[in-house]
Protein backbone atom coordinates (compact mmCIF):
# COMPACT_ATOMS: atom_id res chain seq x y z
CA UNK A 1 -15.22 -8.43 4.75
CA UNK A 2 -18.29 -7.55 3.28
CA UNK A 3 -18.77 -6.68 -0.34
CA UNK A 4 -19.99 -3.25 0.06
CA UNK A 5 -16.41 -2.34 2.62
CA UNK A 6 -14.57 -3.49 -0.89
CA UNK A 7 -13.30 -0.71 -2.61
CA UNK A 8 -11.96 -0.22 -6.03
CA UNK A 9 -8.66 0.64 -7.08
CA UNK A 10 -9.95 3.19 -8.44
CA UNK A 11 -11.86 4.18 -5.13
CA UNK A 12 -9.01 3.86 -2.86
CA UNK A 13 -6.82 5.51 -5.14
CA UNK A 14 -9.24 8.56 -4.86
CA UNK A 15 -9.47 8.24 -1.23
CA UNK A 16 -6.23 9.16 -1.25
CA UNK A 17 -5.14 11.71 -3.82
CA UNK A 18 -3.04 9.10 -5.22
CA UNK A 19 -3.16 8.00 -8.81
CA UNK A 20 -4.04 4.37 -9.54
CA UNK A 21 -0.70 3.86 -11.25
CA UNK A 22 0.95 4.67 -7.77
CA UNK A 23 -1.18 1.80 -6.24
CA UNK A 24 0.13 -0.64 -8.78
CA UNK A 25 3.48 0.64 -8.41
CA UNK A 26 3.57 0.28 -4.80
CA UNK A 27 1.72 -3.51 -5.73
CA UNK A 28 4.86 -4.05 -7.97
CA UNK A 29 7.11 -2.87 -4.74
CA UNK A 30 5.69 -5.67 -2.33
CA UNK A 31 4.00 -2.76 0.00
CA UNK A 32 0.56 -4.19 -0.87
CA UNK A 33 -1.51 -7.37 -1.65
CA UNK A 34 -5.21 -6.49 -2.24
CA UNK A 35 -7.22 -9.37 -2.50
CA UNK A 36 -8.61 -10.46 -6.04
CA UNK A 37 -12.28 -10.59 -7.13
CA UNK A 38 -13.34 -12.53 -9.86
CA UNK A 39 -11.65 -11.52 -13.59
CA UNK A 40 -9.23 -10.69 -11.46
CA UNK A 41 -9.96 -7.23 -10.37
CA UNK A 42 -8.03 -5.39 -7.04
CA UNK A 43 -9.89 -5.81 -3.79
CA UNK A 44 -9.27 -3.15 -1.32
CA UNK A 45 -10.41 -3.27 2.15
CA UNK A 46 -10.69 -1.87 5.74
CA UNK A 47 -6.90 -3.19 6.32
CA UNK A 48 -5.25 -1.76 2.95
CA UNK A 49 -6.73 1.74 4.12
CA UNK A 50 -4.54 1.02 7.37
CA UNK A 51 -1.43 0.23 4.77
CA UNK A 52 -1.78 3.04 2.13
CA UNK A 53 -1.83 5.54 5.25
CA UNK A 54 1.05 4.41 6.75
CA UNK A 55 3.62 3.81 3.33
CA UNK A 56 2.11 7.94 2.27
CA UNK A 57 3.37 8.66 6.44
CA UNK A 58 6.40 6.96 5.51
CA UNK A 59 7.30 8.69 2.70
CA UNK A 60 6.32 12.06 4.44
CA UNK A 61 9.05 10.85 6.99
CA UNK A 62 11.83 10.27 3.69
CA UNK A 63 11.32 6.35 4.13
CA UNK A 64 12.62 4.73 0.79
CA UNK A 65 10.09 2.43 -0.60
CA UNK A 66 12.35 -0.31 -0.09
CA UNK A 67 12.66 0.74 3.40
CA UNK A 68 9.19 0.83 4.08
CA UNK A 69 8.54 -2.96 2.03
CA UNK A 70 11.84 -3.94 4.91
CA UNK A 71 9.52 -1.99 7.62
CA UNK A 72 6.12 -3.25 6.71
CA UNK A 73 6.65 -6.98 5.97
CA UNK A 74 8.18 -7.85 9.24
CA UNK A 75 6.50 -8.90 11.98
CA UNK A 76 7.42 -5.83 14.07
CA UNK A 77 9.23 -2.63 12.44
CA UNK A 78 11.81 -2.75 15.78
CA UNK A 79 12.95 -6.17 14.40
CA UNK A 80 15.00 -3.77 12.14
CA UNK A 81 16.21 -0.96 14.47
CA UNK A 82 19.58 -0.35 12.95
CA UNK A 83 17.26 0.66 9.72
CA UNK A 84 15.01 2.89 12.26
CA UNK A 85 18.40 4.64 13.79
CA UNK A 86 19.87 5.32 10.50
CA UNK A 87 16.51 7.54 9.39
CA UNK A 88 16.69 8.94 12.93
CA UNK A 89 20.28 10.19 12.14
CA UNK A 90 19.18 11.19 8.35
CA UNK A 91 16.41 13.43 9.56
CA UNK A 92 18.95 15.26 12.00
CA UNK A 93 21.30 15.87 9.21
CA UNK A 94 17.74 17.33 7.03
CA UNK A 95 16.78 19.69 10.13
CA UNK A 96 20.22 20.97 10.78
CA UNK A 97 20.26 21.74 7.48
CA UNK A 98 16.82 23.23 6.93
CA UNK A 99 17.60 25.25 10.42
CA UNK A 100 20.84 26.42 8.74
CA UNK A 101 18.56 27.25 5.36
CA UNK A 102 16.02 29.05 7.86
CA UNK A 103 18.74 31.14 9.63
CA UNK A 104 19.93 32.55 6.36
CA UNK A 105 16.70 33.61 4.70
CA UNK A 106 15.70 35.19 7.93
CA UNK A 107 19.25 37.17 8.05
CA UNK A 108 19.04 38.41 4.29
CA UNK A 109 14.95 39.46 5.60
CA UNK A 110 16.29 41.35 7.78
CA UNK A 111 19.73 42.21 7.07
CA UNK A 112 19.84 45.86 5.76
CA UNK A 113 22.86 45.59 3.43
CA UNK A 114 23.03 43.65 -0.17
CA UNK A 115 23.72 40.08 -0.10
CA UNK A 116 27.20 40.93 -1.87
CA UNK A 117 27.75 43.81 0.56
CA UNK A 118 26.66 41.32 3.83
CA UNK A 119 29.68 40.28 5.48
CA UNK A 120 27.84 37.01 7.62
CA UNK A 121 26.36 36.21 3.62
CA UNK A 122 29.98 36.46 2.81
CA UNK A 123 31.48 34.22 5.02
CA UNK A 124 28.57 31.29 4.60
CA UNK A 125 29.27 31.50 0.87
CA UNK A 126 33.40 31.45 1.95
CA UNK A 127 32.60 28.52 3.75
CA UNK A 128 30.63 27.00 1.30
CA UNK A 129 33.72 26.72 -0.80
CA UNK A 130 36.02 23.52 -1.30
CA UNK A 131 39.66 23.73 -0.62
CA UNK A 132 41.60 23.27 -4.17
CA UNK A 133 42.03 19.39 -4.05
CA UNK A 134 46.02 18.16 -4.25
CA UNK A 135 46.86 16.81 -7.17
CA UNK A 136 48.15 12.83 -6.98
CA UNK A 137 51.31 12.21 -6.24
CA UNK A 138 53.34 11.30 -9.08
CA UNK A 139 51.02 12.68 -11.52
């Protein structure tokens, strides 16, 4: 790599939006390595622009930091597909609930009645509420 395609933390961290705290952080995680100059001063290149991309698309996608150090350090991320399926299943739980979110704003937009005086707001706040639990037996 040559000297001038070396960034800064302090560069790359601006690159990004990201504070250079965040970079260290994520340097603390095991998500990157960035080479060393002399004193000791971070070394970014072409490559770590490659990493910081994908751990911020990562998060975007809900990936854990830990998830993403499991993801990123192996040598494939389908070497942990069970990890992979579990997100999958997560972000179908998020979207049926941001649907379900969606649906009701768009109802009380358009609904002509007061949300107490709506019966469908009524029966998603009805639904919303837990059965009394049952006391132990022998309490």
């Amino acid at each position: 790599m040559k000297s001038s395609e070396a960034m800064t933390i302090g560069e790359l961290a601006e690159r990004f939006g990201v504070g250079t705290h965040v970079l260290r952080y994520w340097e603390d995680k095991g998500l990157l390595e960035p080479a060393r100059r002399t004193g000791g001063q971070r070394s970014y290149g072409p490559e770590d622009l490659g990493r910081v991309a994908l751990i911020l698309m990562g998060k975007e996608a809900g990936f854990t930091l830990g998830d993403l150090r499991t993801l990123l350090t192996a040598a494939s991320p389908m070497d942990h597909r069970d990890l992979l399926q579990r997100h999958v299943e997560e972000l179908e739980r998020r979207m049926a609930r941001a649907r379900a979110a969606k649906e009701l704003i768009e109802h009380a937009l358009a609904c002509p009645y007061s949300f107490a005086e709506c019966e469908h707001a009524r029966e998603r706040i009805a639904a919303r509420i837990p059965a009394p639990r049952r006391a132990a037996d022998g309490a």
